[in-house]
Protein backbone atom coordinates (compact mmCIF):
# COMPACT_ATOMS: atom_id res chain seq x y z
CA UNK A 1 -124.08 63.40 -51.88
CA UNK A 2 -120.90 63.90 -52.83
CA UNK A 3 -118.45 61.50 -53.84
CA UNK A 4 -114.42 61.59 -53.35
CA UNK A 5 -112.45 60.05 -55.00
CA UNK A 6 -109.05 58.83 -53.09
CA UNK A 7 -106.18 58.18 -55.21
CA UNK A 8 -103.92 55.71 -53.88
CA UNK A 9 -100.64 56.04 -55.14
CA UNK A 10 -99.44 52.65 -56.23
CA UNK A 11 -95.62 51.94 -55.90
CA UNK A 12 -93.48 49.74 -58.60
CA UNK A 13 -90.86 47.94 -57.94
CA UNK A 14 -88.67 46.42 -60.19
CA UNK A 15 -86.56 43.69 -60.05
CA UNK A 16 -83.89 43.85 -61.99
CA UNK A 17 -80.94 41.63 -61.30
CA UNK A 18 -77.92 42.85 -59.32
CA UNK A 19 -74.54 44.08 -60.56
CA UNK A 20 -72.44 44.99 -57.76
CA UNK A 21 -69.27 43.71 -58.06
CA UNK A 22 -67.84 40.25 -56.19
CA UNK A 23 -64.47 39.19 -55.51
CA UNK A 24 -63.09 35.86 -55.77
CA UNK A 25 -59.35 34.42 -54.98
CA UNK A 26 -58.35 31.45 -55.28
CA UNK A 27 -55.27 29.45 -53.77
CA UNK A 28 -53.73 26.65 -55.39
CA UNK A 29 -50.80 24.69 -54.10
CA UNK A 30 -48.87 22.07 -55.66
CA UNK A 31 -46.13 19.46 -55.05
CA UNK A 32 -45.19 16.73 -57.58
CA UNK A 33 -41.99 14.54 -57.51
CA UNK A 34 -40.52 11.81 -59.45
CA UNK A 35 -38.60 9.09 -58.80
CA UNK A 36 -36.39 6.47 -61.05
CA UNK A 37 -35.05 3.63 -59.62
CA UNK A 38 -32.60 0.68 -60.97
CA UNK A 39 -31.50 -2.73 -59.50
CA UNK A 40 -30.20 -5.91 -60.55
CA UNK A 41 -29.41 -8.96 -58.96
CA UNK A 42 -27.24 -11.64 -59.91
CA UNK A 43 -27.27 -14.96 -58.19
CA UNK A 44 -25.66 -18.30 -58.38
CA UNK A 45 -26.55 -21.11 -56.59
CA UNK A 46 -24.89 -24.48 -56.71
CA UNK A 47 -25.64 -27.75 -54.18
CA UNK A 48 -27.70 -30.72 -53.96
CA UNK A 49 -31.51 -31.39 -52.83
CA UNK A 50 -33.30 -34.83 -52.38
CA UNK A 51 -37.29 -34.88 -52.66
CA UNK A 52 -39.70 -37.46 -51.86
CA UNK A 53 -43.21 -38.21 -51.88
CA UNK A 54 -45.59 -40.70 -50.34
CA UNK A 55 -47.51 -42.38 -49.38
CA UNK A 56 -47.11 -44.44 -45.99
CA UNK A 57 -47.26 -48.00 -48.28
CA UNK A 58 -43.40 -47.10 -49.35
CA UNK A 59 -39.97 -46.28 -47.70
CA UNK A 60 -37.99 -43.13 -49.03
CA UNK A 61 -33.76 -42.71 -48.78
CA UNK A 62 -32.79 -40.17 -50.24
CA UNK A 63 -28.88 -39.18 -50.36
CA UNK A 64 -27.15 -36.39 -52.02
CA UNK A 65 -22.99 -35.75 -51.86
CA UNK A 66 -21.57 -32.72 -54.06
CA UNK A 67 -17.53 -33.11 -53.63
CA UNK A 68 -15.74 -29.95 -55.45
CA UNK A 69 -12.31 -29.52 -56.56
CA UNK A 70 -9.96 -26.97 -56.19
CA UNK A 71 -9.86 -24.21 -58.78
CA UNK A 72 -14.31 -23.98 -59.04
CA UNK A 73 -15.56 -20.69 -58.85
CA UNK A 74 -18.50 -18.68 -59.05
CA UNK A 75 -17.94 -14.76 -59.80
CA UNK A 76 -20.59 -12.09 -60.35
CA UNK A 77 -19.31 -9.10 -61.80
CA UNK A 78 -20.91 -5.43 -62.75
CA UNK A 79 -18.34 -3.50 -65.23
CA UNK A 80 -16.42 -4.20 -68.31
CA UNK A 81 -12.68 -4.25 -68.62
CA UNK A 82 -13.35 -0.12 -68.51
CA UNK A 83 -15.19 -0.30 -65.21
CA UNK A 84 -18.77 0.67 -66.48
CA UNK A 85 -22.50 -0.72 -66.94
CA UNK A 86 -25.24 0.02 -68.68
CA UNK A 87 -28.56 -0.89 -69.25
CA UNK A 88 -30.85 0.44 -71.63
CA UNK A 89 -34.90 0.69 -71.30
CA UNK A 90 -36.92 0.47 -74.02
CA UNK A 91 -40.76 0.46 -73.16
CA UNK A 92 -43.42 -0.43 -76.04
CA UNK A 93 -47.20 -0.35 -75.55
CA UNK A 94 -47.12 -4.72 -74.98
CA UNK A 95 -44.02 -4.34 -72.69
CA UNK A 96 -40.65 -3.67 -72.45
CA UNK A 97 -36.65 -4.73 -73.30
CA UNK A 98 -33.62 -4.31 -71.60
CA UNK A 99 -30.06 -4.00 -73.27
CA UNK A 100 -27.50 -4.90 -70.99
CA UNK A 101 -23.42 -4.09 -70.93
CA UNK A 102 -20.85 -5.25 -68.48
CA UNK A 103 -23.15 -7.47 -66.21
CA UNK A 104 -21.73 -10.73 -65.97
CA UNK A 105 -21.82 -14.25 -64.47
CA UNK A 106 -18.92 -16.78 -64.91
CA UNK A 107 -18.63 -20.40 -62.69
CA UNK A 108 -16.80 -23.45 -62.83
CA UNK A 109 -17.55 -25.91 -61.09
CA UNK A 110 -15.24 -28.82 -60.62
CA UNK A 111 -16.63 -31.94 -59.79
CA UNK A 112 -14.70 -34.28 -57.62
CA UNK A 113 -14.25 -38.08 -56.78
CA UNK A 114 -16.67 -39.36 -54.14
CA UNK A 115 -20.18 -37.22 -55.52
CA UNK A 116 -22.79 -39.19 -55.90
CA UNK A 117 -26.36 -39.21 -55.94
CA UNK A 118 -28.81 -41.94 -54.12
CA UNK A 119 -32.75 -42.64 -54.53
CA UNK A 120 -34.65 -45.40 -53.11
CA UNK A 121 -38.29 -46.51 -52.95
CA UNK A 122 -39.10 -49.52 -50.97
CA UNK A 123 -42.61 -50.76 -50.41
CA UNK A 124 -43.69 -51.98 -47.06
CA UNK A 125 -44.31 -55.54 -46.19
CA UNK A 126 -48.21 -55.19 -46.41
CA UNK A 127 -49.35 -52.24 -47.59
CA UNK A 128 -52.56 -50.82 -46.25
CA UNK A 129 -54.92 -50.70 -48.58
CA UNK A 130 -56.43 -47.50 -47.24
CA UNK A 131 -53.72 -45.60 -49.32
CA UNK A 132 -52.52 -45.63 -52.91
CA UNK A 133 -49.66 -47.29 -54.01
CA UNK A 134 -47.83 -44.24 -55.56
CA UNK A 135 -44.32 -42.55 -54.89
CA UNK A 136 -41.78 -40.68 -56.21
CA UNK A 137 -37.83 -39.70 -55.22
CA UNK A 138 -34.95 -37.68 -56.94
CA UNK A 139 -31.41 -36.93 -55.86
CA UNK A 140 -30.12 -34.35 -57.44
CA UNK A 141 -27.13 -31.37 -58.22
CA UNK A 142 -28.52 -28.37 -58.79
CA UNK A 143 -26.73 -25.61 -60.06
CA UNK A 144 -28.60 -21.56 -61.05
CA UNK A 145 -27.50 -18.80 -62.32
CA UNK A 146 -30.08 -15.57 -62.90
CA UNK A 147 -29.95 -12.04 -63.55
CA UNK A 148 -32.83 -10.25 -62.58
CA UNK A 149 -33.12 -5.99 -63.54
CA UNK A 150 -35.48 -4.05 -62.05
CA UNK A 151 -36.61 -0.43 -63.68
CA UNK A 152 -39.92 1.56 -61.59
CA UNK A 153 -40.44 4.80 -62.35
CA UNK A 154 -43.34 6.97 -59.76
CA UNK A 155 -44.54 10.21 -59.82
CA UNK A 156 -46.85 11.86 -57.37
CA UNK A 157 -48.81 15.41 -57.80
CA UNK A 158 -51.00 16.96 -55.24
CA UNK A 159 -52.86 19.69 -55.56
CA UNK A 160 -54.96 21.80 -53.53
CA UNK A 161 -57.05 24.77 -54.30
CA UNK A 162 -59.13 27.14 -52.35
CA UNK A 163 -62.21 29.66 -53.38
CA UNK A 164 -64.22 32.24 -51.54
């Protein structure tokens, strides 16, 4: 008997990583802005307030009359004698300082015959027990003046970016 042998051609394949080429783009848009802004306020205020607290053991009156002469005046003013302002930020890592020039405040006020102030605490005939025994009352002139500055400072960046 004879014998064949059969040869079976055996196929390699190799892998061996690729190395075509890609492409890549990439798209990247951006829009930032910035924005400074300044303000101050000054205000005055000058009247008269009454307070009173208590409890239903006491009656309140409270009166207040603020009479002013002539010639009392508040003015708020922004600019020296040379018509200009300034105000100079400083900012340090525990805060900040302002250095202000040619913001100003001046009032008089004049205070006439027939102000006065009034207060009075009366307890009732028979208290009830059932509250305390505790008040208090003021009649007063009150008269303010503040400056208040204001410095912000905002930025904003977007960006967007694309890849394929």
């Amino acid at each position: 008997m004879i014998t064949k042998l059969c040869t079976i051609p055996i196929l390699l394949i190799t892998l061996l990583p690729f190395t075509g080429k890609t492409q890549q783009v990439t798209n990247t848009n951006t829009n930032s802005s910035t924005k400074s802004t300044f303000s101050y306020v000054i205000q005055s205020t000058y009247g008269v307030t009454t307070s009173a607290n208590s409890s239903p053991n006491f009656k309140t009156e409270n009166e207040a009359i603020l009479k002013l002469k002539a010639g009392s005046f508040v003015t708020n003013k922004f600019g020296n004698e040379a018509e200009q302002a300034t105000a100079v930020f400083t900012a340090t890592p525990t805060g900040a300082n302002v250095d202000l020039n040619g913001i100003s405040a001046k009032n008089l006020l004049l205070i006439d015959d027939g102000t006065y102030f009034r207060s009075s605490l009366k307890s009732v005939d028979n208290p009830d027990p059932n509250y305390a025994m505790q008040a208090s009352s003021s009649a007063l002139a009150i008269h303010t003046s503040s400056i208040t500055i204001e410095r912000g400072e905002s930025s904003l960046t977007q960006s967007f970016s694309t890849s394929f």
